[in-house]
N, C-alpha and C. Protein backbone atom coordinates (compact mmCIF):
# COMPACT_ATOMS: atom_id res chain seq x y z
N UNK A 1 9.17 -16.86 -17.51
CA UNK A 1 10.14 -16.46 -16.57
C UNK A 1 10.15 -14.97 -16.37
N UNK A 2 11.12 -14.67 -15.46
CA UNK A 2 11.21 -13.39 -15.34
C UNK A 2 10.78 -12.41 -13.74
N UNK A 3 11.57 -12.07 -13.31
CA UNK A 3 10.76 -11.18 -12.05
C UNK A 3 9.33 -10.59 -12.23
N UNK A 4 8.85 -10.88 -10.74
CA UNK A 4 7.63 -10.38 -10.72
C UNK A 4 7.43 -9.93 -9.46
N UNK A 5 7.56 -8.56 -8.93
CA UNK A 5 7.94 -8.19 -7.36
C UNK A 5 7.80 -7.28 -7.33
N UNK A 6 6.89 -6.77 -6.18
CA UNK A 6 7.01 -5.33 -5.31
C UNK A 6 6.86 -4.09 -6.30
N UNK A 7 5.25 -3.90 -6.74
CA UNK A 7 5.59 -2.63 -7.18
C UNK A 7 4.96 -2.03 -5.99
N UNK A 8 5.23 -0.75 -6.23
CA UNK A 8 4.01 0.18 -5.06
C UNK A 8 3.85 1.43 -6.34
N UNK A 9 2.32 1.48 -6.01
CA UNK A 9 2.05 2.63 -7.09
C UNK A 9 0.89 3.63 -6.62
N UNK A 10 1.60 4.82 -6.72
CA UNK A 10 1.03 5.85 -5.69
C UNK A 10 0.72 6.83 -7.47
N UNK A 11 0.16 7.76 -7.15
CA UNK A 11 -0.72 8.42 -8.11
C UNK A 11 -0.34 9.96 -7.59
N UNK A 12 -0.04 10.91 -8.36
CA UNK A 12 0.14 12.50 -8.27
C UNK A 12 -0.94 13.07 -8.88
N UNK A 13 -1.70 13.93 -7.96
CA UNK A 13 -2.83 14.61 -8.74
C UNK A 13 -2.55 16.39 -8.05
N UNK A 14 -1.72 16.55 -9.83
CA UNK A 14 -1.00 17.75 -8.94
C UNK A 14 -2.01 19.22 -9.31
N UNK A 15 -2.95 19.03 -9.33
CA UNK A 15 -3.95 20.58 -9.00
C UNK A 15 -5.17 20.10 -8.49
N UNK A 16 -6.00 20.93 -8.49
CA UNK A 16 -7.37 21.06 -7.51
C UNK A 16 -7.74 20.87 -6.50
N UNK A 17 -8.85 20.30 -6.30
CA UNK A 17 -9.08 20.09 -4.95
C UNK A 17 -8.75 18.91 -4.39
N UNK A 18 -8.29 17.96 -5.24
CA UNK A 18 -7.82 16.62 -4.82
C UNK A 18 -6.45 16.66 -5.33
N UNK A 19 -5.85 17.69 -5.11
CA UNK A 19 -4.11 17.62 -5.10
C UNK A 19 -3.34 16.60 -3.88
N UNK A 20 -2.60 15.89 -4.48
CA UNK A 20 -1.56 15.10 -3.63
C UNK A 20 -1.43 14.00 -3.91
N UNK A 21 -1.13 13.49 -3.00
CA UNK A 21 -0.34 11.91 -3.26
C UNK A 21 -1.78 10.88 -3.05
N UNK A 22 -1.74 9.47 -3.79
CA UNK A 22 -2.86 8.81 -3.49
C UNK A 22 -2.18 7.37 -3.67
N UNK A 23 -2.51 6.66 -2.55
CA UNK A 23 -1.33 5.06 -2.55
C UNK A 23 -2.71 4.30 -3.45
N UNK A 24 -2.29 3.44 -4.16
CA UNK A 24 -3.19 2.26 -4.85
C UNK A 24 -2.48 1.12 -4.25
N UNK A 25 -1.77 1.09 -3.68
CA UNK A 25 -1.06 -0.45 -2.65
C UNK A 25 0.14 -0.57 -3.41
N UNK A 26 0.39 -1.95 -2.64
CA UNK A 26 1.83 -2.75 -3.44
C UNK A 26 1.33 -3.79 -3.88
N UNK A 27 2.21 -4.67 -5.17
CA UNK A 27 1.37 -5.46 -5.46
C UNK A 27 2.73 -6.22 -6.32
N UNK A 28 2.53 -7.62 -6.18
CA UNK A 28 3.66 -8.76 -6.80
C UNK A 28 2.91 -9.09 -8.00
N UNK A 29 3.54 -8.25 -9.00
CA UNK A 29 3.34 -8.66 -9.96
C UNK A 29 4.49 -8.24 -11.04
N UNK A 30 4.03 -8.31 -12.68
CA UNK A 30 5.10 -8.38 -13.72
C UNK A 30 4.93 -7.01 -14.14
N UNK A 31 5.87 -6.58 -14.39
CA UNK A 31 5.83 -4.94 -15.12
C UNK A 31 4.71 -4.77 -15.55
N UNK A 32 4.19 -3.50 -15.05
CA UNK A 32 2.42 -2.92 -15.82
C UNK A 32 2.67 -2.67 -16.92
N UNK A 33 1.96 -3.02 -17.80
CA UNK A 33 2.17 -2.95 -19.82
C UNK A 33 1.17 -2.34 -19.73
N UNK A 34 -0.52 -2.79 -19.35
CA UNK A 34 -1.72 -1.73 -19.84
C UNK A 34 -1.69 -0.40 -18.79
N UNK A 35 -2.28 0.98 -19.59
CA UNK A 35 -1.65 1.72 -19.07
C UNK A 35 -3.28 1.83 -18.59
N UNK A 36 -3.53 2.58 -17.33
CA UNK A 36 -4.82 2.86 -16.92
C UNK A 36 -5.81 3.46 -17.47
N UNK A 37 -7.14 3.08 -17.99
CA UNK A 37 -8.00 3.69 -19.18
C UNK A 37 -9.43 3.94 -18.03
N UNK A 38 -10.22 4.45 -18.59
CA UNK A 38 -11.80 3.63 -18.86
C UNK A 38 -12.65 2.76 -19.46
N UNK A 39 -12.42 1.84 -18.57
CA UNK A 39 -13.09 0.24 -18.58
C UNK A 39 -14.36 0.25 -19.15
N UNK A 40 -15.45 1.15 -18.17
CA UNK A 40 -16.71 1.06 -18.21
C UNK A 40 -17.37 2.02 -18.88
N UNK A 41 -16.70 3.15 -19.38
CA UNK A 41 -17.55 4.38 -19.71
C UNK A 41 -18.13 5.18 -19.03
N UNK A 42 -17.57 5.43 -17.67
CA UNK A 42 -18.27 6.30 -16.81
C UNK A 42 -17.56 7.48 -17.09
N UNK A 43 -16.34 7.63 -17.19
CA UNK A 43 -15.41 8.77 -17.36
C UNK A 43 -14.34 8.78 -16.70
N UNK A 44 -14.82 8.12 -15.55
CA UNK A 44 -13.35 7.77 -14.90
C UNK A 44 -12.43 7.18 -15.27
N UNK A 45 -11.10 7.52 -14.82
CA UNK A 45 -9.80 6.23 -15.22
C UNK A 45 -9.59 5.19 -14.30
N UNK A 46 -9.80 4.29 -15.04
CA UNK A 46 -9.79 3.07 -13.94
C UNK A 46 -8.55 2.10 -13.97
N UNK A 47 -8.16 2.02 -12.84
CA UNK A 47 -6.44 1.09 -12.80
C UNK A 47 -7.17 -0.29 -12.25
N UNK A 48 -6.69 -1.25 -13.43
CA UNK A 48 -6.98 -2.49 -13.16
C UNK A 48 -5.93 -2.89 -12.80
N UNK A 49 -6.00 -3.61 -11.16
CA UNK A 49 -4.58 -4.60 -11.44
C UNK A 49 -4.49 -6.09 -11.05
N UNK A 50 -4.10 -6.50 -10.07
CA UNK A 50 -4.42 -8.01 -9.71
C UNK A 50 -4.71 -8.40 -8.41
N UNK A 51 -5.39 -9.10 -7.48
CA UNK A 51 -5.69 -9.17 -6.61
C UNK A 51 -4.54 -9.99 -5.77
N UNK A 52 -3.53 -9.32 -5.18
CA UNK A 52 -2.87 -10.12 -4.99
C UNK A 52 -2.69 -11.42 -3.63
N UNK A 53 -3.84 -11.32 -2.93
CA UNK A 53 -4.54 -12.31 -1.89
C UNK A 53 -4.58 -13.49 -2.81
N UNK A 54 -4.31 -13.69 -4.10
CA UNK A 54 -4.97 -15.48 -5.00
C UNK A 54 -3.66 -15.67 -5.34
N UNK A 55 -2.33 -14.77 -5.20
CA UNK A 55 -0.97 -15.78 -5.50
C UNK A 55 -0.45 -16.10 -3.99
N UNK A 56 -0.03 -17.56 -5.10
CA UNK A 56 0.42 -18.72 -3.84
C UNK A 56 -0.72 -19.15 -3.02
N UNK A 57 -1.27 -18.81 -2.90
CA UNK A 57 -2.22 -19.50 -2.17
C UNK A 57 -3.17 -20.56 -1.96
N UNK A 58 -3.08 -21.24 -3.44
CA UNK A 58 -3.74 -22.42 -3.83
C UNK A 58 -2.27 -22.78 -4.85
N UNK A 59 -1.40 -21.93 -5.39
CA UNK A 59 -0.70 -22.89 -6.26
C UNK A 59 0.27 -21.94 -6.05
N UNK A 60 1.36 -22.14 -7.34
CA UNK A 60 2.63 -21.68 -7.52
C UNK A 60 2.14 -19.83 -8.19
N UNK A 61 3.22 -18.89 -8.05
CA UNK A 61 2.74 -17.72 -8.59
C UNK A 61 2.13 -18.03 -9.86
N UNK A 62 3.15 -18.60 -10.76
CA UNK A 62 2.88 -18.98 -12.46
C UNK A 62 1.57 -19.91 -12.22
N UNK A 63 0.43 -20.59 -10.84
CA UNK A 63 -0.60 -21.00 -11.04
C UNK A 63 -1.18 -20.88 -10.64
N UNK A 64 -1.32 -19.61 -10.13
CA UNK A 64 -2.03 -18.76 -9.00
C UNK A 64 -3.07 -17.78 -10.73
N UNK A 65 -4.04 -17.83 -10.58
CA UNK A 65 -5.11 -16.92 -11.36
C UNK A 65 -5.32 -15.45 -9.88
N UNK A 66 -5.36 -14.82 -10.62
CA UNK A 66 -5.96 -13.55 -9.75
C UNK A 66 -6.83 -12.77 -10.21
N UNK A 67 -7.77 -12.47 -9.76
CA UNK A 67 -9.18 -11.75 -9.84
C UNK A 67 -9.38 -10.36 -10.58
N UNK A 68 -9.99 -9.87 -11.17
CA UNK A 68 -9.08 -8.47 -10.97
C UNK A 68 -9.48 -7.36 -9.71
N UNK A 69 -8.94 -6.66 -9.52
CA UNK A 69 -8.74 -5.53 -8.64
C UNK A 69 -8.80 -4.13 -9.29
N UNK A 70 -10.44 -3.41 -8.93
CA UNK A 70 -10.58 -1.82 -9.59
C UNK A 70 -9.67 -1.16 -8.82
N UNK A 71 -9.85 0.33 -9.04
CA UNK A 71 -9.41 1.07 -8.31
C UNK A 71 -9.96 2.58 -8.96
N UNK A 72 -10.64 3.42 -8.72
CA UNK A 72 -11.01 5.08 -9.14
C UNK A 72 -10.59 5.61 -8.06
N UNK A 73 -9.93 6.51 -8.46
CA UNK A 73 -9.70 8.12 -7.50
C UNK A 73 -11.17 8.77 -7.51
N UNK A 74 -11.78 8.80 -6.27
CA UNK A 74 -12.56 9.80 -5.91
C UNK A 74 -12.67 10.69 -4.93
N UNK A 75 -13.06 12.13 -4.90
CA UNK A 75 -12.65 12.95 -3.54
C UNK A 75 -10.95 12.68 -3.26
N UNK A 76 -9.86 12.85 -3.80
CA UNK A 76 -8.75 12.79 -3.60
C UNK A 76 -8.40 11.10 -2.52
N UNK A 77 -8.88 10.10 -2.75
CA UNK A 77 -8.51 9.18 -2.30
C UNK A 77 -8.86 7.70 -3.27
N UNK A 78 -8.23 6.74 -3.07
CA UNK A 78 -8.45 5.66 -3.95
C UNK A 78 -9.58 4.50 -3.29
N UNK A 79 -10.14 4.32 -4.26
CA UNK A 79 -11.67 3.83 -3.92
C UNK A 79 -11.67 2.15 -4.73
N UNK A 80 -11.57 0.89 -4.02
CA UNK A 80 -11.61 0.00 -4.64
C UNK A 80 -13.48 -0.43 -4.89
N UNK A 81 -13.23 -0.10 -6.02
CA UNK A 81 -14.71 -0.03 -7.11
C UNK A 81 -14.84 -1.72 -7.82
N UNK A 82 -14.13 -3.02 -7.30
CA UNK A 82 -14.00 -3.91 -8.08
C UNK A 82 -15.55 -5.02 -8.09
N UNK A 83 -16.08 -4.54 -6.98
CA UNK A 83 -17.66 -5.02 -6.45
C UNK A 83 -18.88 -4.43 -7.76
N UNK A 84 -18.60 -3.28 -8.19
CA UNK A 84 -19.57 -2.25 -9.33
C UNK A 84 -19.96 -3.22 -10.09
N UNK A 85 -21.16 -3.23 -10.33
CA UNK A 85 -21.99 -4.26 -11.54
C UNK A 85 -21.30 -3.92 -12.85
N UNK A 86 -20.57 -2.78 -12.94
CA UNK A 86 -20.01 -2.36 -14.85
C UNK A 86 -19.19 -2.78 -14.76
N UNK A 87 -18.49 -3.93 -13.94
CA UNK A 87 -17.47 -4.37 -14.02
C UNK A 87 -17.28 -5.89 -14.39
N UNK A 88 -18.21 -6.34 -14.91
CA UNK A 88 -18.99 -7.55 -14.45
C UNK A 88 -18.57 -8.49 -15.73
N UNK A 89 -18.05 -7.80 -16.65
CA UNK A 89 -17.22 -8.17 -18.38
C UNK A 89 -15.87 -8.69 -17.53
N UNK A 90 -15.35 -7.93 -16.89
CA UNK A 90 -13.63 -8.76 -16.48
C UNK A 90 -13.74 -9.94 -15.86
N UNK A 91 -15.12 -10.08 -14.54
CA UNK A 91 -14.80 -11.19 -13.96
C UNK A 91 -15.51 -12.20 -14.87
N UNK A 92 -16.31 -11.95 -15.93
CA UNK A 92 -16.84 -13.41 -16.78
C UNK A 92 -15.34 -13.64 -17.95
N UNK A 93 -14.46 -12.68 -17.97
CA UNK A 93 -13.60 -13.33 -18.67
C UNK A 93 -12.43 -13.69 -18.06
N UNK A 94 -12.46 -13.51 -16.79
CA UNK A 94 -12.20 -14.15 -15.63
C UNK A 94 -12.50 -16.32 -15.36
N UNK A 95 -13.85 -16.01 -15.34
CA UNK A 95 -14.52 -17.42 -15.15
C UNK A 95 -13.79 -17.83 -16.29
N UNK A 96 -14.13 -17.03 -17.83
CA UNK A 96 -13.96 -18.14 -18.70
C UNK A 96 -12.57 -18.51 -19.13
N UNK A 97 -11.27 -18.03 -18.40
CA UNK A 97 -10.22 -18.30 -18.76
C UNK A 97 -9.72 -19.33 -17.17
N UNK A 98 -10.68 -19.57 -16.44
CA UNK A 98 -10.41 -20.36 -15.31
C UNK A 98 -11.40 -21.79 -15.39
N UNK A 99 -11.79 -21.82 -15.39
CA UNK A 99 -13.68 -22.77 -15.46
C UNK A 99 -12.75 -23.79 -15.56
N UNK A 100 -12.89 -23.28 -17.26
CA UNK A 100 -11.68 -25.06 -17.83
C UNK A 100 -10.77 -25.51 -17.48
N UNK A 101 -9.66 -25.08 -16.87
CA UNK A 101 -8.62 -25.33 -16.11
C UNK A 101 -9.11 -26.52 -14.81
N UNK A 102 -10.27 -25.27 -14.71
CA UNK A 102 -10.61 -26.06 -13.14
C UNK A 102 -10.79 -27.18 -13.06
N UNK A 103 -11.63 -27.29 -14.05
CA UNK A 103 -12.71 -28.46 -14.00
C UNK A 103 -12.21 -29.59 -15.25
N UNK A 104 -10.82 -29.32 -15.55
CA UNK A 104 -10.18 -30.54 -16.31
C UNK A 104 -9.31 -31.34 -15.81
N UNK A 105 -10.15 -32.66 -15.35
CA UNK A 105 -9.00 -33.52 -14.89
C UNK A 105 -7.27 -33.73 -14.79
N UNK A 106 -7.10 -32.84 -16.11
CA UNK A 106 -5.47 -33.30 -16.70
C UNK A 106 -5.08 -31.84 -16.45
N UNK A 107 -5.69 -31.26 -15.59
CA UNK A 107 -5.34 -29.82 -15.36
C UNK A 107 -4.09 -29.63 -14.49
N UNK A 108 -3.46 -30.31 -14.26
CA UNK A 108 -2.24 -30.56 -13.41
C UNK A 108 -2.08 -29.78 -11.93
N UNK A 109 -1.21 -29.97 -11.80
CA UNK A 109 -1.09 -29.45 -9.99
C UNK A 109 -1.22 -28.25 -10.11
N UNK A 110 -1.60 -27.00 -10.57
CA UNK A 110 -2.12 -25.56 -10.62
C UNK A 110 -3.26 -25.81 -10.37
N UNK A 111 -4.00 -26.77 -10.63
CA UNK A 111 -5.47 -26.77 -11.03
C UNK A 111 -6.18 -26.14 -9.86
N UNK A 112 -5.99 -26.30 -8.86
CA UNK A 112 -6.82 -25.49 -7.75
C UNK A 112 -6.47 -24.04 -7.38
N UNK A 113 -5.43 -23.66 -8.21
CA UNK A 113 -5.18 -21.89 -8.16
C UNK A 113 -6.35 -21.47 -9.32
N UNK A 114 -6.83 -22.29 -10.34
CA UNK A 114 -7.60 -21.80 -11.18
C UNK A 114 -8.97 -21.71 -10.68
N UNK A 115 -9.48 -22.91 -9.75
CA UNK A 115 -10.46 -23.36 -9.04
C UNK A 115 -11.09 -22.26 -8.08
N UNK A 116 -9.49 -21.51 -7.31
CA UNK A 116 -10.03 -20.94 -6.45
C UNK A 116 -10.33 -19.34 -7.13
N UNK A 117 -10.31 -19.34 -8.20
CA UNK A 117 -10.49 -17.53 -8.92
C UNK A 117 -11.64 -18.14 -9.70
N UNK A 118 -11.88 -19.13 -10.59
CA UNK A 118 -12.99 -19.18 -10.79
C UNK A 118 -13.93 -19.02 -9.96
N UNK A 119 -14.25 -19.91 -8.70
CA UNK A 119 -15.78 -19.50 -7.42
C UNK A 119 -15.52 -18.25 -6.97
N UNK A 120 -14.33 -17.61 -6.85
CA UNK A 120 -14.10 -16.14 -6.14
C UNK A 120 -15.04 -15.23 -7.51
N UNK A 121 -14.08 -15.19 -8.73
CA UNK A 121 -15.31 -14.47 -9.44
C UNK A 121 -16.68 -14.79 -10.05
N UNK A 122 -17.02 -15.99 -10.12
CA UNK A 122 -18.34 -16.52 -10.38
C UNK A 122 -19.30 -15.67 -8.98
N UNK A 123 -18.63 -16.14 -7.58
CA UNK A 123 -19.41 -15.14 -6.81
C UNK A 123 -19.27 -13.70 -6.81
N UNK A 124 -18.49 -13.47 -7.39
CA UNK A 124 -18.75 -11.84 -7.64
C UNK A 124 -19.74 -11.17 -8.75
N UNK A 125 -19.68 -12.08 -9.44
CA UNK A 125 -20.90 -12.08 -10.68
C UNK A 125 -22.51 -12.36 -9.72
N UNK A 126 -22.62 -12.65 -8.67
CA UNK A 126 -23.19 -13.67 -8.07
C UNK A 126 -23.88 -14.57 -8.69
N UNK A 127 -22.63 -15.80 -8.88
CA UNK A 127 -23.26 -17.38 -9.33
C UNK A 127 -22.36 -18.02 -8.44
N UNK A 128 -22.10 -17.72 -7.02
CA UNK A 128 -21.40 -18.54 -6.86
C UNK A 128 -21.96 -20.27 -6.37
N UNK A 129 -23.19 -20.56 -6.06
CA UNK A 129 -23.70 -21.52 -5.63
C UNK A 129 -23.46 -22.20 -6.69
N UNK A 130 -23.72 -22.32 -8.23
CA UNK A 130 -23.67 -23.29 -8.92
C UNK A 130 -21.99 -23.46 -9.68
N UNK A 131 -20.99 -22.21 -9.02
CA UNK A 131 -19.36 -22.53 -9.36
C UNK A 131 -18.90 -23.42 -8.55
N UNK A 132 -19.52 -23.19 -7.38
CA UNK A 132 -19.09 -24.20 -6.09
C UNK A 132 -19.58 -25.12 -6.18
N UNK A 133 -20.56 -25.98 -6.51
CA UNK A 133 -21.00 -26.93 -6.84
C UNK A 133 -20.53 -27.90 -7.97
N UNK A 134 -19.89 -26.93 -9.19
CA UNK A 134 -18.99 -27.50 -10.23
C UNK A 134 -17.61 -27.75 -9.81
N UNK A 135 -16.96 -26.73 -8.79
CA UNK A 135 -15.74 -26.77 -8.20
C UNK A 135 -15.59 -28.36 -7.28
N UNK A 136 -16.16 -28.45 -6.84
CA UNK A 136 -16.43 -29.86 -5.88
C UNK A 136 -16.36 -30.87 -6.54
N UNK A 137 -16.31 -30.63 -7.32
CA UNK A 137 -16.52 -32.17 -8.99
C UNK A 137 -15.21 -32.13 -9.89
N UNK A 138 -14.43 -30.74 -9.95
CA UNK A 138 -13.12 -30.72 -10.50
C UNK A 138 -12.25 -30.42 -9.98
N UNK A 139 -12.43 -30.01 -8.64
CA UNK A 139 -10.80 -29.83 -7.97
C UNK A 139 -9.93 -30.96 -7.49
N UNK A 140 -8.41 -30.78 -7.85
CA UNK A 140 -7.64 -31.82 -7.19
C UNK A 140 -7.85 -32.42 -6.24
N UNK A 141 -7.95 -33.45 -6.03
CA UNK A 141 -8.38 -34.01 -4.43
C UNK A 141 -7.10 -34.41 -4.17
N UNK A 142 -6.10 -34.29 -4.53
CA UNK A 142 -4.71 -35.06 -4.30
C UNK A 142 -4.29 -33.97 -3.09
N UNK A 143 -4.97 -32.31 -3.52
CA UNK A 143 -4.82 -31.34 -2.13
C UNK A 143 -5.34 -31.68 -0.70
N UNK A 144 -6.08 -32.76 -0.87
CA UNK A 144 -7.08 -32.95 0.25
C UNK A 144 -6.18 -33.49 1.46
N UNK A 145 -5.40 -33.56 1.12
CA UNK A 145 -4.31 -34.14 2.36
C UNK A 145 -3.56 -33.34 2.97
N UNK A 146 -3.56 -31.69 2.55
CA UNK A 146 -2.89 -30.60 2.83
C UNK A 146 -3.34 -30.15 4.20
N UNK A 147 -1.84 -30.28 4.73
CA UNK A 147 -2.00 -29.88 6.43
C UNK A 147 -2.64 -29.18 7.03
N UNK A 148 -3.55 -27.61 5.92
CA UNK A 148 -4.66 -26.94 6.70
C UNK A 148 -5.83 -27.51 6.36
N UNK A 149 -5.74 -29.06 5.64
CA UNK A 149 -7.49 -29.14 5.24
C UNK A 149 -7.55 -29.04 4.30
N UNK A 150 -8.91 -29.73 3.32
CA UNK A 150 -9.01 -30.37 1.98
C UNK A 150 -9.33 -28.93 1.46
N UNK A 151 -9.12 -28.84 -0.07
CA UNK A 151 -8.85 -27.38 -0.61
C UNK A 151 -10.38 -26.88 -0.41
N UNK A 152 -11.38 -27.38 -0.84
CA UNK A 152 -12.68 -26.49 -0.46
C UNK A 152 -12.73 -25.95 1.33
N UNK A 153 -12.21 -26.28 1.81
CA UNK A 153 -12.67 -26.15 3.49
C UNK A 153 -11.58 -24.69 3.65
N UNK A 154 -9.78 -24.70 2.68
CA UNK A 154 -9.13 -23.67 2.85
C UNK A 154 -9.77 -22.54 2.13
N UNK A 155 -9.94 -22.77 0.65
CA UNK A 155 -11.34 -21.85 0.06
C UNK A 155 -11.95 -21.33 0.57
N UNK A 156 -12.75 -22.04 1.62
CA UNK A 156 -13.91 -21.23 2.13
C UNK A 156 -13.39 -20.02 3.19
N UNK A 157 -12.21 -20.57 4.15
CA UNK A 157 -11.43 -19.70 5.20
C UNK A 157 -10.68 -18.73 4.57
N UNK A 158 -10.16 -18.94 3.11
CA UNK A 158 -9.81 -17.78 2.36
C UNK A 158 -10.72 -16.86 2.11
N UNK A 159 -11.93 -17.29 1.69
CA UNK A 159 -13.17 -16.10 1.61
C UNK A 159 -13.31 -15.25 3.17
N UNK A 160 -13.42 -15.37 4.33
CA UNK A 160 -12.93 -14.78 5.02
C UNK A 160 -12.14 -14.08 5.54
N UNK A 161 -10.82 -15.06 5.44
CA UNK A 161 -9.69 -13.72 5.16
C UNK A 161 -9.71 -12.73 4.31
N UNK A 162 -9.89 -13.18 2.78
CA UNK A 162 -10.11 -12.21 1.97
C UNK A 162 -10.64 -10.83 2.74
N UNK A 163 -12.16 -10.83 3.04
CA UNK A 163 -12.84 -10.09 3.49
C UNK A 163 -12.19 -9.06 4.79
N UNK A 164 -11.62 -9.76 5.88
CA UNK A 164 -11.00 -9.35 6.60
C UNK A 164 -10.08 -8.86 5.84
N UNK A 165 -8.98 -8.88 5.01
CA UNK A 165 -8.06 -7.96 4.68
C UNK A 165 -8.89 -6.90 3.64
N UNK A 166 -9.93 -7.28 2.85
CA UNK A 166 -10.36 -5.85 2.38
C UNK A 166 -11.01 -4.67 3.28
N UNK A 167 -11.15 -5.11 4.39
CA UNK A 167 -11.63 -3.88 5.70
C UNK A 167 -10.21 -3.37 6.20
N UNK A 168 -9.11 -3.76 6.28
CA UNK A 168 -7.74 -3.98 6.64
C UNK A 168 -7.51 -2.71 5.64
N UNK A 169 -7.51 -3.08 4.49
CA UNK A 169 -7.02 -2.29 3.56
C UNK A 169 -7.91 -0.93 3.44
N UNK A 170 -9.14 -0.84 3.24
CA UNK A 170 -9.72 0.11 3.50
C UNK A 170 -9.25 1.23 5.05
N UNK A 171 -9.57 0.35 5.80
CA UNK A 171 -8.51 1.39 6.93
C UNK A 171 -7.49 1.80 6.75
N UNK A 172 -6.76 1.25 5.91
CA UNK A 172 -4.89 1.51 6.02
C UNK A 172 -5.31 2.71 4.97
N UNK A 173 -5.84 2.76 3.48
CA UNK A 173 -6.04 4.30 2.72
C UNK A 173 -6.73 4.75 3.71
N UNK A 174 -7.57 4.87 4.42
CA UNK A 174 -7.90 6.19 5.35
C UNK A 174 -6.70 6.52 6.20
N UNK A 175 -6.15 5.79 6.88
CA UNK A 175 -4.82 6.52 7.45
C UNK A 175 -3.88 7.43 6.57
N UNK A 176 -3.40 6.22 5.47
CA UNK A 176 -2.71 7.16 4.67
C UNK A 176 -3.03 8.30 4.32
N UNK A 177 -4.68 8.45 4.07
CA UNK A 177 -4.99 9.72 3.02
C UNK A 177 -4.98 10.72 4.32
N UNK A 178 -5.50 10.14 5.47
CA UNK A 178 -5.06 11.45 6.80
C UNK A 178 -3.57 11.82 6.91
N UNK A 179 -2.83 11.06 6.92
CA UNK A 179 -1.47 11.21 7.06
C UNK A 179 -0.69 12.53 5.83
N UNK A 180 -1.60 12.06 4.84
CA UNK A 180 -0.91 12.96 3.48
C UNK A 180 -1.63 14.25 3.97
N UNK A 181 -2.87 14.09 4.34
CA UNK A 181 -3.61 15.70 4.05
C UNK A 181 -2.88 16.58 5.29
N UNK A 182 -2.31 15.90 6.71
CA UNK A 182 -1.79 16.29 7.78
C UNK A 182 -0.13 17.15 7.80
C-alpha cells in the first residue's frame, strides 16, 4: 500500500558551464529511496528511474513491471542513455524478475503487465524474437477479449506508441532546456 504519485524531478547544477535547471520528467511512482550513483563506471551519475509508459497499461499499478529508465546530464541537458549497451545488467534483471511471472500459468491477472516488460526488455537486450515467441505461449488469453484487441496485437501498438512518446519527450527537454537558457 501506500501513495505512489507525481513526482517531478528537476536537477540544480549550480556552477560552470552547465549551470541551471535540468527537468528529468514526472513520474508515478513511490518515494525515491536509491539515491542517484554510477551504474556503469563511466563516471557519470546516473538516475535510474521507471518507465512510466508500462503502468496500467497491461495491469493494475501494483502489476504493472516497468523497465528501467537512464538518464545522464550531458552539455547541461538530460540525456535518456537507457538504449547504452552498459546498461544491459538492469534489463537482464529485468527479464529475470518478469520471465517467470509471465510465463506461469497460475500467474494471475497481472500476468500480462509482467509479459509486457519482459519482451520490452528482452528487446532491448536484443532477444526480442525468441521473448515474443515464449510470450505467445504464456500470456493470459482470458485478455484476448479486451475491447482494443488480444494482448499481443495491444503490445505490439504499445511498442509504437512507446516510440512515438520517446521522440515526444525528447522534443519537450529541448524546449525546456531553450526555455531555461532564454
Amino acid at each position: 500500500g501506500g501513495a505512489h504519485c507525481c513526482f517531478y524531478v528537476q536537477l540544480l547544477l549550480p556552477d560552470g558551464p552547465e549551470r541551471g535547471v535540468v527537468s528529468l520528467g514526472d513520474y508515478d511512482m513511490e518515494m525515491m529511496t536509491d539515491l542517484p550513483r554510477d551504474v556503469d563506471g563511466d563516471g557519470r551519475t546516473d538516475f535510474v528511474f521507471r518507465d512510466n509508459a508500462f503502468l496500467y497499461g497491461f495491469a493494475s499499478f501494483a502489476g504493472s513491471f516497468a523497465l528501467p529508465q537512464i538518464w545522464n546530464v550531458e552539455g547541461g541537458r538530460a540525456v535518456d542513455v537507457s538504449a547504452a549497451p552498459r546498461y544491459r545488467a538492469l534489463f537482464v534483471d529485468g527479464i529475470a524478475e518478469t520471465r517467470p511471472i509471465c510465463l506461469d500459468p497460475r500467474g494471475g491477472e497481472d500476468r500480462n503487465g509482467a509479459c509486457a516488460s519482459f519482451v520490452a526488455a528482452s528487446a532491448r537486450i536484443g532477444d526480442f524474437e525468441s521473448a515474443w515467441q515464449a510470450m505467445l505461449g504464456g500470456y493470459d488469453r482470458r485478455e484476448d477479449a479486451h475491447p482494443d484487441g488480444p494482448f499481443p496485437q495491444r503490445l505490439r501498438a504499445f511498442r509504437k506508441i512507446a516510440n512515438q512518446q520517446l521522440e515526444a519527450r525528447v522534443d519537450q527537454q529541448v524546449l525546456n532546456r531553450h526555455d531555461e537558457l532564454a
